[in-house]
Protein backbone atom coordinates (compact mmCIF):
# COMPACT_ATOMS: atom_id res chain seq x y z
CA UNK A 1 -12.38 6.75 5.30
CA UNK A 2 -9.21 4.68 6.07
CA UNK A 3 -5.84 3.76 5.21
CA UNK A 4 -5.73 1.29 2.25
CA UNK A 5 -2.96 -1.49 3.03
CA UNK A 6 -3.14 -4.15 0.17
CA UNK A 7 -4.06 -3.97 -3.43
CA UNK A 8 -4.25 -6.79 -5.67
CA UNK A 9 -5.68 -6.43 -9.61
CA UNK A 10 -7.28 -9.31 -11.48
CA UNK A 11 -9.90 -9.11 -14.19
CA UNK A 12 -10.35 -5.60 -14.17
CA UNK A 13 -11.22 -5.14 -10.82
CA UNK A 14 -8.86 -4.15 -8.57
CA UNK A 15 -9.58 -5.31 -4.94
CA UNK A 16 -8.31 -3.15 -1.26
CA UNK A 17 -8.11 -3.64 2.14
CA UNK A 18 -7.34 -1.73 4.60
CA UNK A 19 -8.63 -0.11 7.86
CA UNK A 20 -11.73 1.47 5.91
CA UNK A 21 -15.49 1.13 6.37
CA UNK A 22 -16.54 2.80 3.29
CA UNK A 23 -14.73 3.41 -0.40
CA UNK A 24 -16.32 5.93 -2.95
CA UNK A 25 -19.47 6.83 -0.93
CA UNK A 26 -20.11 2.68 -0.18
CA UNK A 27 -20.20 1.09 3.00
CA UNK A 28 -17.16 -1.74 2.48
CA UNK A 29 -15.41 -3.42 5.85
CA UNK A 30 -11.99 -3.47 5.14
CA UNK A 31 -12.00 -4.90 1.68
CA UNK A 32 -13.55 -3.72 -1.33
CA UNK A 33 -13.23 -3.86 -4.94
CA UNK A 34 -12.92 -1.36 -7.57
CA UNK A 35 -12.99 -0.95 -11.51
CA UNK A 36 -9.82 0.92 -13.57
CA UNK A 37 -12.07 4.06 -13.51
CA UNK A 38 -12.23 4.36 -9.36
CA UNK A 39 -15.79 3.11 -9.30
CA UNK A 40 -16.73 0.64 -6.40
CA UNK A 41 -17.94 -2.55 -7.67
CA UNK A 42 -20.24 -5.09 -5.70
CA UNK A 43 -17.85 -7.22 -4.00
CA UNK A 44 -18.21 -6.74 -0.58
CA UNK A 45 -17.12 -9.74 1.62
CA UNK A 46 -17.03 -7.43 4.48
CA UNK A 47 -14.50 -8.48 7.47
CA UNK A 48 -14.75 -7.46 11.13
CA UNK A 49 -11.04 -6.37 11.26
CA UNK A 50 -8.09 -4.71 9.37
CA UNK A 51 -6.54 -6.10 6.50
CA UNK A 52 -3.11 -5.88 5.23
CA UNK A 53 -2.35 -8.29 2.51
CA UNK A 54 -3.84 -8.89 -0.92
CA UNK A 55 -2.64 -11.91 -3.28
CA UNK A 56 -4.59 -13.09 -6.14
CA UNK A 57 -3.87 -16.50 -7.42
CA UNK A 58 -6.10 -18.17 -10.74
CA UNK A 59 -9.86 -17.22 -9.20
CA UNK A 60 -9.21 -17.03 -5.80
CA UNK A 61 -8.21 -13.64 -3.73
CA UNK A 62 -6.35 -14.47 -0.79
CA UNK A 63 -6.83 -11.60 2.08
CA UNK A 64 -4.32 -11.54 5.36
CA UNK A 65 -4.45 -9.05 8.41
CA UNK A 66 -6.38 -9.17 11.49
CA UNK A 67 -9.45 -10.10 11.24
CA UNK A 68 -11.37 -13.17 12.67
CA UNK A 69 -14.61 -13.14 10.72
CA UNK A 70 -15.59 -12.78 6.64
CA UNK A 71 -18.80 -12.56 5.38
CA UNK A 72 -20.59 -14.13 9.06
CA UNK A 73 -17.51 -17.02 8.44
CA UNK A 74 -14.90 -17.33 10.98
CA UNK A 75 -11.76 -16.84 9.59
CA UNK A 76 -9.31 -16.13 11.22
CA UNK A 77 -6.66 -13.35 10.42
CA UNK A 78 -6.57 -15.52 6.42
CA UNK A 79 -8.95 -16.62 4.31
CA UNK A 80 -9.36 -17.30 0.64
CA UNK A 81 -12.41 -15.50 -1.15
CA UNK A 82 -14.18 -16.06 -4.44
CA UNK A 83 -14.16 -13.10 -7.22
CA UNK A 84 -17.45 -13.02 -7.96
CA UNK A 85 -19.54 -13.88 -4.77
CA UNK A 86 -17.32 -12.46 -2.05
CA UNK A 87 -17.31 -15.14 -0.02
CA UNK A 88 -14.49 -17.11 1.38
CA UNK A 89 -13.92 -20.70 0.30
CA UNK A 90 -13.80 -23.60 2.76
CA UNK A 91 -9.55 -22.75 3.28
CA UNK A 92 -9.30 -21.89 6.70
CA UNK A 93 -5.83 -22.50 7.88
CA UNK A 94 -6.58 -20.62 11.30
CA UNK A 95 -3.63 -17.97 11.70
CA UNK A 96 -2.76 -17.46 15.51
CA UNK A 97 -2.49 -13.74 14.51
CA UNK A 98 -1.73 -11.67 12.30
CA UNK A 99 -1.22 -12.24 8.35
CA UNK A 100 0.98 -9.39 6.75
CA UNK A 101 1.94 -10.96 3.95
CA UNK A 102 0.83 -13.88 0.95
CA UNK A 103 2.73 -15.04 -2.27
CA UNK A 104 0.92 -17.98 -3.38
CA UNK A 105 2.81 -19.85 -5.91
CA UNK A 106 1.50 -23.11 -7.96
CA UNK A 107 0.29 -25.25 -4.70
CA UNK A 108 1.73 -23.70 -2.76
CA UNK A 109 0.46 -20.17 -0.85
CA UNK A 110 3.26 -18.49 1.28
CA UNK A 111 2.63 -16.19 4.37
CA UNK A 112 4.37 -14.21 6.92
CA UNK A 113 3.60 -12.61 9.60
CA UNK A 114 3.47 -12.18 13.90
CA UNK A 115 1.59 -15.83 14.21
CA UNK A 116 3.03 -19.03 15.49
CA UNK A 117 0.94 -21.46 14.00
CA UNK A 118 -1.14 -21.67 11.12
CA UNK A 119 -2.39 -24.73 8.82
CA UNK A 120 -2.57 -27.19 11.92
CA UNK A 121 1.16 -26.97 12.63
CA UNK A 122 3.54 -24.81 14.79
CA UNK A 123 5.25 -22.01 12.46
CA UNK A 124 7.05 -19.32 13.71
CA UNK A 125 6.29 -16.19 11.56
CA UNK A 126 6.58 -17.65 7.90
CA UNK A 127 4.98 -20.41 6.47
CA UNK A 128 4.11 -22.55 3.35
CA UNK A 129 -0.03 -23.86 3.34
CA UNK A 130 -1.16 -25.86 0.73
CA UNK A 131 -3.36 -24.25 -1.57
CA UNK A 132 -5.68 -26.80 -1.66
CA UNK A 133 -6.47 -27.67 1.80
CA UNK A 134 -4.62 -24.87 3.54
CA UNK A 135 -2.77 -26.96 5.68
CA UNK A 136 0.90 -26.22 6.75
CA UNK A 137 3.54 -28.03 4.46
CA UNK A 138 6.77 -29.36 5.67
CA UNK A 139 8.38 -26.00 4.73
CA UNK A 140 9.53 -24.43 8.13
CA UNK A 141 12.36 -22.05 7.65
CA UNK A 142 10.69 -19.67 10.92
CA UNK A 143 12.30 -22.87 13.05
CA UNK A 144 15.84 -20.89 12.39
CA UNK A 145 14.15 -17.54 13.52
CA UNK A 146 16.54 -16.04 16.53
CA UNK A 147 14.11 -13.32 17.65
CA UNK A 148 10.23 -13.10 17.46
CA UNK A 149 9.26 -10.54 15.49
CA UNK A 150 7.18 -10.08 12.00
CA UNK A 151 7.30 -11.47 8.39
CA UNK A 152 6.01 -8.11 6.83
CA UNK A 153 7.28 -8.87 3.04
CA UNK A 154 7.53 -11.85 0.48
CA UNK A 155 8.74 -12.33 -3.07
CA UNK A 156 9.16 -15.56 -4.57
CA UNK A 157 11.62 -16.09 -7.93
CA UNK A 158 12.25 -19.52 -9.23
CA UNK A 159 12.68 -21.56 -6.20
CA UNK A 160 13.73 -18.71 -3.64
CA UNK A 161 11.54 -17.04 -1.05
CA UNK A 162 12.79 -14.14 0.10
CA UNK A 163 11.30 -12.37 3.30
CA UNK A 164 11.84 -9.10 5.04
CA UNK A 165 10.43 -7.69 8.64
CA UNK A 166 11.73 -7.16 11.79
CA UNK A 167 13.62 -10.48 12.68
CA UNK A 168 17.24 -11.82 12.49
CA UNK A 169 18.30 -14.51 11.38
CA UNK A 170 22.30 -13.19 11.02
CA UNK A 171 21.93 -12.91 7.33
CA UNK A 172 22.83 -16.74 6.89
CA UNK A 173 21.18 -18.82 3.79
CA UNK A 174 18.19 -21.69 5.23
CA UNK A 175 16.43 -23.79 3.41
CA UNK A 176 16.18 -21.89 -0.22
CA UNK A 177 15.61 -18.26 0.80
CA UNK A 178 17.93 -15.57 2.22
CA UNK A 179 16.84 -12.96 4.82
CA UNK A 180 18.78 -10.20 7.17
């Protein structure tokens, strides 16, 4: 009954948020999962606010957007969930607001968005957490950001991380990635 922002696949299911409140006849807030054939599964970690990033990474489903609570857990805006109960792990790297993007990569889980800070530290827009603890690494290419806008897109290749949104950084190269 909603738009549907973010899908991410893994193990057959394929998981959504969005700004719904039910999927296929179900009562889902703003994330849901789904088999190949349409059919809503039981995963149902139900957040109190839109979501508009999906990444998975191994067993864990990383959601982004604006929410501040999953599953009666505060969380907010990002938060880590398991497959099979729903619920979100003990990562809680506390966005400022709001997540639009994740690429997690090895130990590493990237993320842009309109926040400026995340993980414990100051980060203006884009950031690296550690997958682990989801604390902010050293990584801080949003330092070089001239206006403050949004991180809306990421792709990682190799050792590159490129982002894209609304921000300008005069097309010059920082730090391993490339944006204008």
């Amino acid at each position: 009954n909603g738009w549907v922002n973010a899908l991410a696949a893994s193990g057959g299911a394929i998981y959504a948020g969005g700004t719904f409140t039910s999927i296929d006849g179900g009562a889902r807030n703003y994330l849901a999962a789904i088999d190949q054939d349409g059919g809503l599964l039981p995963w149902n970690p139900s957040a109190n606010g839109g979501v508009g990033a999906l990444a998975v990474s191994g067993v864990t489903i990383y959601a982004g957007g604006m929410f501040t609570d999953v599953g009666g857990f505060a969380r907010n805006r990002i938060a880590a969930l398991d497959p099979v109960t729903a619920q979100p792990t003990s990562w809680n790297p506390n966005a400022s607001s709001s997540v639009h993007a994740i690429a997690p990569s090895g130990d590493a889980v990237y993320v842009g968005g309109e926040f400026t800070s995340i993980g414990g530290q100051v980060r203006n827009r884009i950031a690296a957490l550690n997958a682990a603890t989801g604390q902010a690494t050293s990584w801080n290419p949003g330092q070089y950001f001239y206006a403050g806008n949004s991180v809306y897109a990421l792709a990682l290749s190799a050792s590159t991380v490129y982002a894209g949104g609304d921000f300008h950084l005069s097309g010059m190269w920082l730090d391993g990635y490339y944006a204008r």
